[in-house]
C-alpha atoms as a PDB file:
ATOM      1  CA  UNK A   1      55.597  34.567  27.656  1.00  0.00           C
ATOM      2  CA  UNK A   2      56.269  35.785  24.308  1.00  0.00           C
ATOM      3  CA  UNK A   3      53.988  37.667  21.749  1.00  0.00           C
ATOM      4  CA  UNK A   4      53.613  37.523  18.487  1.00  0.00           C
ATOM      5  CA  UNK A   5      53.934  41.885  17.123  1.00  0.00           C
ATOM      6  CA  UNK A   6      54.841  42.924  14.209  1.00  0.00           C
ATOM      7  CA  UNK A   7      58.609  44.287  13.704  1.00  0.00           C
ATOM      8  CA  UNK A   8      57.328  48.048  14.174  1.00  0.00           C
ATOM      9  CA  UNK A   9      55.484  47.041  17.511  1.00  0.00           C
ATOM     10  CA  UNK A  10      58.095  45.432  18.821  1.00  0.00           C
ATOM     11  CA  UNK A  11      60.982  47.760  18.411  1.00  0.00           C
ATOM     12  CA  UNK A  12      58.927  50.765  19.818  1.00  0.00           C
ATOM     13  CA  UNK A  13      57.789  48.805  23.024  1.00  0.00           C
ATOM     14  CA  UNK A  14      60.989  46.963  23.577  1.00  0.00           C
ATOM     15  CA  UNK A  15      64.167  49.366  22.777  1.00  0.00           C
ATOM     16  CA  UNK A  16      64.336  52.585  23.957  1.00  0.00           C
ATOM     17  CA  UNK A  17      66.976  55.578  24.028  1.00  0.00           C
ATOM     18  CA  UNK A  18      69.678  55.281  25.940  1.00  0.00           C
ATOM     19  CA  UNK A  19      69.375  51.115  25.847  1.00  0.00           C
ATOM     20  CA  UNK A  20      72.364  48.398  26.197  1.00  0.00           C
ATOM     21  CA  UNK A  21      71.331  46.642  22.567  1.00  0.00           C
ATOM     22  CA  UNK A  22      73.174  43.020  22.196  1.00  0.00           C
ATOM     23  CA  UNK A  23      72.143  42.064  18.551  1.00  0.00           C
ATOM     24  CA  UNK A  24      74.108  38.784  18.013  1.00  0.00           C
ATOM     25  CA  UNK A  25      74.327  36.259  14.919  1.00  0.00           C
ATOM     26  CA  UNK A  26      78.040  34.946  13.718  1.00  0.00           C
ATOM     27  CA  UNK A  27      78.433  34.762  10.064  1.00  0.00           C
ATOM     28  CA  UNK A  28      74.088  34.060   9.794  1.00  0.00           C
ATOM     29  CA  UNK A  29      71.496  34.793  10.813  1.00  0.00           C
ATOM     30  CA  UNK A  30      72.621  38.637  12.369  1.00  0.00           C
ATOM     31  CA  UNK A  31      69.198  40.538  12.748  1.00  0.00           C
ATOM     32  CA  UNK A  32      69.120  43.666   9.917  1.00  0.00           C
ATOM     33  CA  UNK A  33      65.223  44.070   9.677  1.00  0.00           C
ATOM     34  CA  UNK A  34      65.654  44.660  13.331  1.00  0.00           C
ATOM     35  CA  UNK A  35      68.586  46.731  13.330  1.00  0.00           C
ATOM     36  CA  UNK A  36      66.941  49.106  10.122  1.00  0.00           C
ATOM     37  CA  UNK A  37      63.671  49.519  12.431  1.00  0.00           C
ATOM     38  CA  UNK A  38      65.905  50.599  15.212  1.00  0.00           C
ATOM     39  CA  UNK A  39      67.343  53.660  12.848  1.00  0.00           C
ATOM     40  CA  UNK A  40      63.455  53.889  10.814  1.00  0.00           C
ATOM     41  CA  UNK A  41      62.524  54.744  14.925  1.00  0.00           C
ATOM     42  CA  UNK A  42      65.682  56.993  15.337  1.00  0.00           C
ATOM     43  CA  UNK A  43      66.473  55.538  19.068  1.00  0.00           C
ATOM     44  CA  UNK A  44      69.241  56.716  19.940  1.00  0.00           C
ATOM     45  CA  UNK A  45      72.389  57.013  22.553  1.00  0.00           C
ATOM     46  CA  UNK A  46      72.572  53.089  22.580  1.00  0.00           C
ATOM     47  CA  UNK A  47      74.934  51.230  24.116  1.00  0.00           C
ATOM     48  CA  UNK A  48      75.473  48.542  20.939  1.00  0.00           C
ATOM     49  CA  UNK A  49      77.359  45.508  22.071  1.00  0.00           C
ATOM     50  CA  UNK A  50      78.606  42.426  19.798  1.00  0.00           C
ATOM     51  CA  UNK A  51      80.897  40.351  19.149  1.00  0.00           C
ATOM     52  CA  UNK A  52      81.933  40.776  15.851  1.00  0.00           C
ATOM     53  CA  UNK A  53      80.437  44.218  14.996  1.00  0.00           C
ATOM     54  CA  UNK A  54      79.893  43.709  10.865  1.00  0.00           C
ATOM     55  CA  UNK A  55      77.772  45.822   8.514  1.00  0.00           C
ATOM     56  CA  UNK A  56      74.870  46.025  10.661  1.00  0.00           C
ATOM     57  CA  UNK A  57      76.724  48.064  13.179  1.00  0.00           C
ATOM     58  CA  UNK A  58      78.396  50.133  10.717  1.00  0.00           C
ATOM     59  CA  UNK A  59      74.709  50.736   9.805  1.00  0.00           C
ATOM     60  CA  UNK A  60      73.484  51.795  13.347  1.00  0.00           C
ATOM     61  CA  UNK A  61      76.980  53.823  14.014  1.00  0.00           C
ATOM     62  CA  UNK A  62      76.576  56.093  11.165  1.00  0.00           C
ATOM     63  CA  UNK A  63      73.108  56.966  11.491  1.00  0.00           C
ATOM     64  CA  UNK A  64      74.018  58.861  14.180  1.00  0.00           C
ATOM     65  CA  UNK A  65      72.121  56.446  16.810  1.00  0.00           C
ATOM     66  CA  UNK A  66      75.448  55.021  18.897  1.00  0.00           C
ATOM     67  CA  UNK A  67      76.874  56.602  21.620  1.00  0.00           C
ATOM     68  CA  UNK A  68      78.891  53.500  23.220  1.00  0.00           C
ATOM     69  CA  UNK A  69      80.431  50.323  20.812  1.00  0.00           C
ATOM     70  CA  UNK A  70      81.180  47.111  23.526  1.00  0.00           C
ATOM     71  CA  UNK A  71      83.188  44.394  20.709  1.00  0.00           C
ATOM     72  CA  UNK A  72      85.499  42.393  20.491  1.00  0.00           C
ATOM     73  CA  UNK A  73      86.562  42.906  16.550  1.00  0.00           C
ATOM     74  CA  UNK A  74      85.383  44.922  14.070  1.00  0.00           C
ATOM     75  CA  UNK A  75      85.139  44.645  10.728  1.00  0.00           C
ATOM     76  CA  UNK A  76      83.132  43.582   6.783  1.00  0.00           C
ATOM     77  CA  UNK A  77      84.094  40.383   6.583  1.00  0.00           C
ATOM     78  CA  UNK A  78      86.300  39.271   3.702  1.00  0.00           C
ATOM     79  CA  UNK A  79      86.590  42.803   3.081  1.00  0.00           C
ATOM     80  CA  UNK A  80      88.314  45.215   4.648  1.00  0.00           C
ATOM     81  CA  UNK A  81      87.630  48.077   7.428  1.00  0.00           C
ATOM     82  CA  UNK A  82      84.378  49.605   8.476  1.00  0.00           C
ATOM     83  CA  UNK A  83      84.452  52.857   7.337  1.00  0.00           C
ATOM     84  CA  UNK A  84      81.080  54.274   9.442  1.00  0.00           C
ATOM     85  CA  UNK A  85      83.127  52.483  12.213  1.00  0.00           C
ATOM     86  CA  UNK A  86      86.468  54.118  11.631  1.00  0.00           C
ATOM     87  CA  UNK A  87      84.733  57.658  10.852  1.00  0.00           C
ATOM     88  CA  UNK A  88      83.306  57.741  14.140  1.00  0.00           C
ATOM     89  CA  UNK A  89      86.408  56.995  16.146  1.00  0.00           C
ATOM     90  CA  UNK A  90      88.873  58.863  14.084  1.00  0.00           C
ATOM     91  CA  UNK A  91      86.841  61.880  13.622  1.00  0.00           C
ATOM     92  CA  UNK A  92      83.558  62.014  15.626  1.00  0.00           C
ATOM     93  CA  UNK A  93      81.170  61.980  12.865  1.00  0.00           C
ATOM     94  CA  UNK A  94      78.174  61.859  13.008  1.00  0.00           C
ATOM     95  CA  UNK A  95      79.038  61.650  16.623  1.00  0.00           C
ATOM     96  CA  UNK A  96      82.096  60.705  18.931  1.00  0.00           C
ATOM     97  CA  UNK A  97      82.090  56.757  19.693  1.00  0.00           C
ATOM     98  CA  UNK A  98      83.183  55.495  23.221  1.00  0.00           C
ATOM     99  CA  UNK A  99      84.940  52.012  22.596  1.00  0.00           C
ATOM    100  CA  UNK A 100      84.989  48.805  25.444  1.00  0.00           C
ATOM    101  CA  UNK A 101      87.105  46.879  23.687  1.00  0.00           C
ATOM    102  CA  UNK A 102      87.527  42.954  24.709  1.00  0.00           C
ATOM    103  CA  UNK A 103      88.967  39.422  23.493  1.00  0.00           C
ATOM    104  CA  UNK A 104      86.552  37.163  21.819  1.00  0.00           C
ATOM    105  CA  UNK A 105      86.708  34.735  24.782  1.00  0.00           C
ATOM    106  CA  UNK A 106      85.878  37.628  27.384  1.00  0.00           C
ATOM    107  CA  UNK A 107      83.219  38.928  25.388  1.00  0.00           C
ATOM    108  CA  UNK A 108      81.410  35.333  25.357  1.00  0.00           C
ATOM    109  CA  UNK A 109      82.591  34.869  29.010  1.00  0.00           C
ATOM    110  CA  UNK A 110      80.698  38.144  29.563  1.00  0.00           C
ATOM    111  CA  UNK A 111      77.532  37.053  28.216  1.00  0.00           C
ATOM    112  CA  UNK A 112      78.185  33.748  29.772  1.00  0.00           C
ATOM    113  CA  UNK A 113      78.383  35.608  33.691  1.00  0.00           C
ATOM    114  CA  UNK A 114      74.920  37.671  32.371  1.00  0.00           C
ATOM    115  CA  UNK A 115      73.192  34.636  31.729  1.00  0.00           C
ATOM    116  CA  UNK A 116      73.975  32.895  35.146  1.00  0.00           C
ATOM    117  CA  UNK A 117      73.271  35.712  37.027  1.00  0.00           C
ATOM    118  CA  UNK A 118      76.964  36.168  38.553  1.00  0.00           C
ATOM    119  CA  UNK A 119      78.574  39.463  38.558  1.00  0.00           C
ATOM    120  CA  UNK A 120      81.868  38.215  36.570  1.00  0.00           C
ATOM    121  CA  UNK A 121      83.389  35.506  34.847  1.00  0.00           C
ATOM    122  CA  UNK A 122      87.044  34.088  35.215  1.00  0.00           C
ATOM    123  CA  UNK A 123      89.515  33.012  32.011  1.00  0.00           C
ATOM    124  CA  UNK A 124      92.684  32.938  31.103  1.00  0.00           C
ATOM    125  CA  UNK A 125      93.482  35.309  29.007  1.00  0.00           C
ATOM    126  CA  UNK A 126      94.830  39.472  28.170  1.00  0.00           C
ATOM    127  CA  UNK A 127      98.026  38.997  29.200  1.00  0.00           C
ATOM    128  CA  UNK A 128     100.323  40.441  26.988  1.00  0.00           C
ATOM    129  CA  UNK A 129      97.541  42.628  26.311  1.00  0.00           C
ATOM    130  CA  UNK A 130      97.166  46.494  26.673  1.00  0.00           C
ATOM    131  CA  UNK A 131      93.248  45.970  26.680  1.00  0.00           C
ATOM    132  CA  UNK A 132      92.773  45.597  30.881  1.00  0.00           C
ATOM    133  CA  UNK A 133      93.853  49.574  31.090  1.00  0.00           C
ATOM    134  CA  UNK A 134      91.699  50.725  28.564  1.00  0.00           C
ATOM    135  CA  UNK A 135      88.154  49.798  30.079  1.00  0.00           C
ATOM    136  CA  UNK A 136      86.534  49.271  33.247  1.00  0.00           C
ATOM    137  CA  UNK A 137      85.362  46.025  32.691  1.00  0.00           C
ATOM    138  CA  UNK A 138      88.296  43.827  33.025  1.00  0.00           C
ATOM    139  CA  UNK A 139      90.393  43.416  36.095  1.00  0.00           C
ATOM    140  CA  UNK A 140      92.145  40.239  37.865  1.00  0.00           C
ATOM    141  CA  UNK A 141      91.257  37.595  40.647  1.00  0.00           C
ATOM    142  CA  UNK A 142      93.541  35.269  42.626  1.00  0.00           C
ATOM    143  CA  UNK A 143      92.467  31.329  42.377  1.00  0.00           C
ATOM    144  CA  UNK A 144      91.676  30.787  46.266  1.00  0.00           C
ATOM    145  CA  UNK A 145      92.697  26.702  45.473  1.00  0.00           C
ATOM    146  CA  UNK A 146      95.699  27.366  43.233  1.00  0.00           C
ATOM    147  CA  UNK A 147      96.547  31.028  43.812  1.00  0.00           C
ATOM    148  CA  UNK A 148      97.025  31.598  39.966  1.00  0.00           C
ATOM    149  CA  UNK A 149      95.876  35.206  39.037  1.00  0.00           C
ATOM    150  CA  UNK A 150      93.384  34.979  36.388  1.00  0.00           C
ATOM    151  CA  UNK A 151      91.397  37.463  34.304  1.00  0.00           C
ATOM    152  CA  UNK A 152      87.825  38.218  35.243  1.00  0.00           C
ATOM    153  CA  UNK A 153      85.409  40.073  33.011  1.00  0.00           C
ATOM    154  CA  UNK A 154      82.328  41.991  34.188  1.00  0.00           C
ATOM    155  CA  UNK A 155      79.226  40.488  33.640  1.00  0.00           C
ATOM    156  CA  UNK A 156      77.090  41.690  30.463  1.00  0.00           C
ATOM    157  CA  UNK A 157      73.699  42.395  30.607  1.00  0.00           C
ATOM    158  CA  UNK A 158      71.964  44.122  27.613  1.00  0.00           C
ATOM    159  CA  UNK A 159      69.264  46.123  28.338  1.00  0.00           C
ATOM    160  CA  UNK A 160      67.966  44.134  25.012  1.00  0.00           C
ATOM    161  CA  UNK A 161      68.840  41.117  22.804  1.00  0.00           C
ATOM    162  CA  UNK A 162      67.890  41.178  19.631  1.00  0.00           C
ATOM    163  CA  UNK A 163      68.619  37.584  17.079  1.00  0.00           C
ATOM    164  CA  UNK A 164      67.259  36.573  14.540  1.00  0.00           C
ATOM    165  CA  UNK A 165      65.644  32.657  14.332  1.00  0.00           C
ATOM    166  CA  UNK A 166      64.513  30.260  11.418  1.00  0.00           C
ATOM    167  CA  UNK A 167      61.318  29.625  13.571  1.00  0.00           C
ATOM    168  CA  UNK A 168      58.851  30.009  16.532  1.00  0.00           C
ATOM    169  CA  UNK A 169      56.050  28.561  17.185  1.00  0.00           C
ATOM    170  CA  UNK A 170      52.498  30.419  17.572  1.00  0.00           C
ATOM    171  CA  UNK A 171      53.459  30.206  21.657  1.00  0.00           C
ATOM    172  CA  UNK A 172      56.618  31.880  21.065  1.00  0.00           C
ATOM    173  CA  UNK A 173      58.839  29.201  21.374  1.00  0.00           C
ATOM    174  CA  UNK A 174      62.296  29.734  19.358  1.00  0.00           C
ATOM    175  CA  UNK A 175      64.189  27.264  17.263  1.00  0.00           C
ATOM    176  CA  UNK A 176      67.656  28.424  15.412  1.00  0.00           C
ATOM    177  CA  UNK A 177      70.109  25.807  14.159  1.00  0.00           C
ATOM    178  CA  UNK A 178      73.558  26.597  12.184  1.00  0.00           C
ATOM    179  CA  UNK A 179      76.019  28.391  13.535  1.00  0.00           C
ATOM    180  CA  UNK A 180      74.145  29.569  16.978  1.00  0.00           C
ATOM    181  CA  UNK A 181      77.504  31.976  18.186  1.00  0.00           C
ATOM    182  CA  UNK A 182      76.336  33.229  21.010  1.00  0.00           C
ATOM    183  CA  UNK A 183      72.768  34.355  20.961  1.00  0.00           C
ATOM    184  CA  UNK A 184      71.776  31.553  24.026  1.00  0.00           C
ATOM    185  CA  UNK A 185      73.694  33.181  26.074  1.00  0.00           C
ATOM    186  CA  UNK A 186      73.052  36.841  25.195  1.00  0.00           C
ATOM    187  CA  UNK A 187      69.090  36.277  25.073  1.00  0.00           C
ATOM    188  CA  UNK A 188      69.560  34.716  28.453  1.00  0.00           C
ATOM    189  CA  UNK A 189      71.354  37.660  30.420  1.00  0.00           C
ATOM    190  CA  UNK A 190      68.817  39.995  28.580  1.00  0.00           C
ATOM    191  CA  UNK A 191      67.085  41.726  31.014  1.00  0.00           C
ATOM    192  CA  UNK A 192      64.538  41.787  27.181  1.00  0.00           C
ATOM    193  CA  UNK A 193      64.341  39.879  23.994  1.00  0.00           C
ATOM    194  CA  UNK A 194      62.999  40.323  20.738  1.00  0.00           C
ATOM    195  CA  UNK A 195      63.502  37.500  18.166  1.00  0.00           C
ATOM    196  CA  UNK A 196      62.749  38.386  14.456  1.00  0.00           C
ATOM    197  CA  UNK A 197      61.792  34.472  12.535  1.00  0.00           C
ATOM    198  CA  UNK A 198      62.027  33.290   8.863  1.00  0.00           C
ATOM    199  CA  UNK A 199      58.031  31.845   9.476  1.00  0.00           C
ATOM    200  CA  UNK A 200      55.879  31.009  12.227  1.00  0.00           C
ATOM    201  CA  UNK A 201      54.676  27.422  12.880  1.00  0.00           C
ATOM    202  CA  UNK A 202      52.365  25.497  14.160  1.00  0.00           C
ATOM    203  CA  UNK A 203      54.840  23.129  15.879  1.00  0.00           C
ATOM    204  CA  UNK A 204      58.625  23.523  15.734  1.00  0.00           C
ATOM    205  CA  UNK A 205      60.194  19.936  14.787  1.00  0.00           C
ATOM    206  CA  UNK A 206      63.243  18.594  16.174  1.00  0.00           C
ATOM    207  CA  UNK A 207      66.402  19.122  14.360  1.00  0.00           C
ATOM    208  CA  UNK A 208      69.903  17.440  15.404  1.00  0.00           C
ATOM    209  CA  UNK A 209      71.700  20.035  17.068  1.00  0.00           C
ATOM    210  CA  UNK A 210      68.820  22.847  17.020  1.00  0.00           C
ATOM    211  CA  UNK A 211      68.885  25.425  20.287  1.00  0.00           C
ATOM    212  CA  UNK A 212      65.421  25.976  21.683  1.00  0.00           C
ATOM    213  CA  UNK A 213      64.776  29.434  23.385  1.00  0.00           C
ATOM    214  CA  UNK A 214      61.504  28.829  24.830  1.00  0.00           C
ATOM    215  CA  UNK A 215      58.535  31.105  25.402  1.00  0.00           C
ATOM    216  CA  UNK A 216      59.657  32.451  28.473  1.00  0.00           C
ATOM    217  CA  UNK A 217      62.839  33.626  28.249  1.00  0.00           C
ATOM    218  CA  UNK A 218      61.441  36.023  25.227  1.00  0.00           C
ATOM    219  CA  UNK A 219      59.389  39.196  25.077  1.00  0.00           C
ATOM    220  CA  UNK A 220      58.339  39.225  21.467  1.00  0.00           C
ATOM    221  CA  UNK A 221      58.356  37.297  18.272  1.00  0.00           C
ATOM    222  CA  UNK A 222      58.053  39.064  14.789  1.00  0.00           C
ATOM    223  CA  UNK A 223      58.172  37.123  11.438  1.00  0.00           C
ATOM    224  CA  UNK A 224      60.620  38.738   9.176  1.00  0.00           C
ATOM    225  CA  UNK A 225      61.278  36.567   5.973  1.00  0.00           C
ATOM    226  CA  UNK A 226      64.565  37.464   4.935  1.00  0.00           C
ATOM    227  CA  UNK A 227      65.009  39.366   8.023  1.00  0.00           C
ATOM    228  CA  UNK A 228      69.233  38.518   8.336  1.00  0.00           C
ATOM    229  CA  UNK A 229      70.014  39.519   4.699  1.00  0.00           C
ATOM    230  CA  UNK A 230      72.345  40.099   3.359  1.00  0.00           C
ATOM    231  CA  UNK A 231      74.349  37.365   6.216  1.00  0.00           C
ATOM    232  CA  UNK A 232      71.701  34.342   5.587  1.00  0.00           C
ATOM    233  CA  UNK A 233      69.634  32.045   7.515  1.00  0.00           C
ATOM    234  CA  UNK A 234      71.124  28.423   7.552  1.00  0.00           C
ATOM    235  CA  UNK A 235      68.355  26.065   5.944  1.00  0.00           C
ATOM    236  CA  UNK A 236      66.423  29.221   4.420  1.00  0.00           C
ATOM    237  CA  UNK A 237      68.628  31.644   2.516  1.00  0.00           C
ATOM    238  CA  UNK A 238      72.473  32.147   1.420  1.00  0.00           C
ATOM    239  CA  UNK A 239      74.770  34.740   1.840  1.00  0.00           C
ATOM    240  CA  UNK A 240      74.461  37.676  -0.522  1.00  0.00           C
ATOM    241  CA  UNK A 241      78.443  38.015  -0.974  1.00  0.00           C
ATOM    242  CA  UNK A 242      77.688  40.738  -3.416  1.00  0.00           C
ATOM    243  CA  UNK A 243      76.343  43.340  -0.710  1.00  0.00           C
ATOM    244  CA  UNK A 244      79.175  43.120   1.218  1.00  0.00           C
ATOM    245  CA  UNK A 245      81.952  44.144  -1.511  1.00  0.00           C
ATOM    246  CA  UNK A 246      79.565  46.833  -2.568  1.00  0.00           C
ATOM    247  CA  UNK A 247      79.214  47.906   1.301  1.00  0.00           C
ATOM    248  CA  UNK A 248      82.760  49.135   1.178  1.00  0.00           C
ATOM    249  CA  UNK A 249      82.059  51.740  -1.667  1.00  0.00           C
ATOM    250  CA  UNK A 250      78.892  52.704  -0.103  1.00  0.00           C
ATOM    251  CA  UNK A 251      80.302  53.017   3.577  1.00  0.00           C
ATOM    252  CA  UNK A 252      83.715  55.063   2.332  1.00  0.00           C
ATOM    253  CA  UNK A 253      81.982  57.999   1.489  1.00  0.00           C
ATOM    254  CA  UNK A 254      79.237  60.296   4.184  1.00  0.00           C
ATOM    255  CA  UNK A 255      77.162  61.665   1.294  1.00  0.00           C
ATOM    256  CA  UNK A 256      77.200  58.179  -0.516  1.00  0.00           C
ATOM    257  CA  UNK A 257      76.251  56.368   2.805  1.00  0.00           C
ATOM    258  CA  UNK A 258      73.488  59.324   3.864  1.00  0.00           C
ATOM    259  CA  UNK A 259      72.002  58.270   0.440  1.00  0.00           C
ATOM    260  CA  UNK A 260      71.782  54.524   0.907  1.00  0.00           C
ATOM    261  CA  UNK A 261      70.016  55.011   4.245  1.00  0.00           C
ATOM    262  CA  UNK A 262      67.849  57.196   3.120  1.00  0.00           C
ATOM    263  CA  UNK A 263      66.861  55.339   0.198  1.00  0.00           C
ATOM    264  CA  UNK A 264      66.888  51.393   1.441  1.00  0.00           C
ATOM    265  CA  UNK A 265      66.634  52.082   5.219  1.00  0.00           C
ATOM    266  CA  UNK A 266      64.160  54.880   5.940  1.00  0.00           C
ATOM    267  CA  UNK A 267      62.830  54.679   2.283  1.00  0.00           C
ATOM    268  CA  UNK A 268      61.123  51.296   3.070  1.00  0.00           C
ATOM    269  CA  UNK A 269      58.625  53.058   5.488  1.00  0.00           C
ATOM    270  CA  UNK A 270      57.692  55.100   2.512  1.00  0.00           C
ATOM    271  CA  UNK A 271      56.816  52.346  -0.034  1.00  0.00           C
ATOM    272  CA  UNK A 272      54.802  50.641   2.546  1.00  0.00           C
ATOM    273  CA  UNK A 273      52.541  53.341   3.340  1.00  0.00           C
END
C-alpha cells in the first residue's frame, strides 16, 4: 500500500545507484521535481528509460548521473536537438552514454510485456530497420498459426517508475487524466513506484476517461504542486513554452548548463534550509 513521504523521503528510500529509472509523462505531466531530487541526491549509474527522452533527461544525462539511455526518440520538443544528450554520445562528457535504441511501438510493447509479466512482446514492426543489430533487446519469432516472422521485444521492467499525477487520495490511490502515454503500463511492470501529485484529497472523484492506479500497485505518494513544470498538468497548469526555447541556449554550452544546475537544481536545497 502506498505512503504518503515527502519528495526527499521518497527518492532516498526508493531509487538507488545503479537503478533501471522509467520516468514517463507524454507532452504533460513528465515528473521534474522528481527527476531534480534524483540529481539534488547525486544517484547515479542509472539505467534511464523513456519514451520520448525531453528536457528532463537532458537534465539527468548531463549531471553526470546516466550511465545507460533505453528511448525511442530524443529530443526538446518544437525545438531542436538535446545538446546534454548529443554531448554525451558524441564526446563522452560528463560521461560516455550506452544507447538501446527502439521504435515507439516496441518501446510501449516493452512496457506492455513488463506489466503482464511475460518475458516479450510480439509486433510488427523494424523491418527496414538497422535498429535489431544494434541492441540486445530485439530479435524475431515465427507465428506457430500463420508462420509469419514477427518482431519481439524484451520485456521492460524498471527497477523504478516514477509519473507524475493530478491526485491521490490520503490511501494512496492515483488519479491522472489527459494525455496518460504510457505511465499504466510502466507503473505496472515496476518492480517500484513513486508518484509525485498536484494535491492530496480526501476522495478522488470520477472523471470521464481518468486512469486509476490504485494503492497497491504504488510505493509512495509525494505532493508536488507544480511538480511537471515546465510540461504541465492537464486540468492544473499549462505549458511554460518559454523554458523550452530558452533550454536550448542553456543546454548548448557545459559551463552555461553547470550554472543552471547549480543554481535552480541543487540551489533549491539551499533556499529551503
Amino acid at each position: 500500500m502506498a505512503e504518503i513521504r515527502t519528495l526527499q523521503d521518497a527518492v532516498a528510500e526508493l531509487i538507488h545507484t545503479g537503478d533501471t529509472v522509467a520516468m514517463e509523462g507524454f507532452t504533460h505531466l513528465i515528473p521534474y521535481a522528481a527527476a531534480h531530487e534524483v540529481i539534488r541526491q547525486g544517484v547515479t549509474d542509472l539505467t534511464l528509460a523513456r519514451m520520448t527522452p525531453d528536457v528532463v533527461y537532458d537534465q539527468l544525462i548531463g549531471a553526470g548521473l546516466a550511465r545507460k539511455l533505453v528511448f525511442s526518440w530524443g529530443g526538446n520538443p518544437g525545438v531542436g536537438s538535446l545538446h546534454r544528450f548529443r554531448d554525451a554520445v558524441e564526446n563522452g562528457w560528463p560521461r560516455p552514454l550506452e544507447l538501446d535504441e527502439h521504435s515507439h511501438a516496441g518501446m510501449a510493447n516493452r512496457y506492455v510485456a513488463g506489466a503482464s509479466k511475460l518475458p516479450f512482446a510480439v509486433l510488427r514492426g523494424y523491418r527496414g530497420s538497422d535498429l535489431p543489430g544494434r541492441t540486445g533487446t530485439v530479435s524475431t519469432v515465427r507465428c506457430p498459426f500463420t508462420g509469419e516472422e514477427l518482431a519481439a521485444v524484451a520485456a521492460l521492467n524498471p527497477d523504478v517508475t516514477v509519473v507524475h499525477a493530478q491526485r491521490a487520495d490520503r490511501d494512496g490511490n492515483v488519479q491522472l487524466w489527459g494525455l496518460p502515454g504510457v505511465q499504466k503500463e510502466a507503473v505496472l511492470a515496476a518492480r517500484r513506484v513513486l508518484v509525485t501529485v498536484e494535491e492530496v484529497v480526501g476522495t478522488l472523484e470520477p472523471r470521464p476517461g481518468a486512469v486509476v492506479l490504485p494503492t497497491w500497485v504504488v510505493d509512495a505518494v509525494a505532493e508536488v504542486p507544480g511538480g511537471a513544470h515546465p510540461s504541465y498538468a492537464a486540468g492544473y497548469s499549462v505549458r511554460d513554452n518559454g523554458f523550452y526555447r530558452t533550454w536550448d541556449a542553456i543546454s548548448r554550452d557545459r559551463e552555461t548548463f553547470t550554472a543552471w544546475l547549480r543554481t535552480h537544481v541543487h540551489g533549491r536545497r539551499e533556499a529551503a534550509r
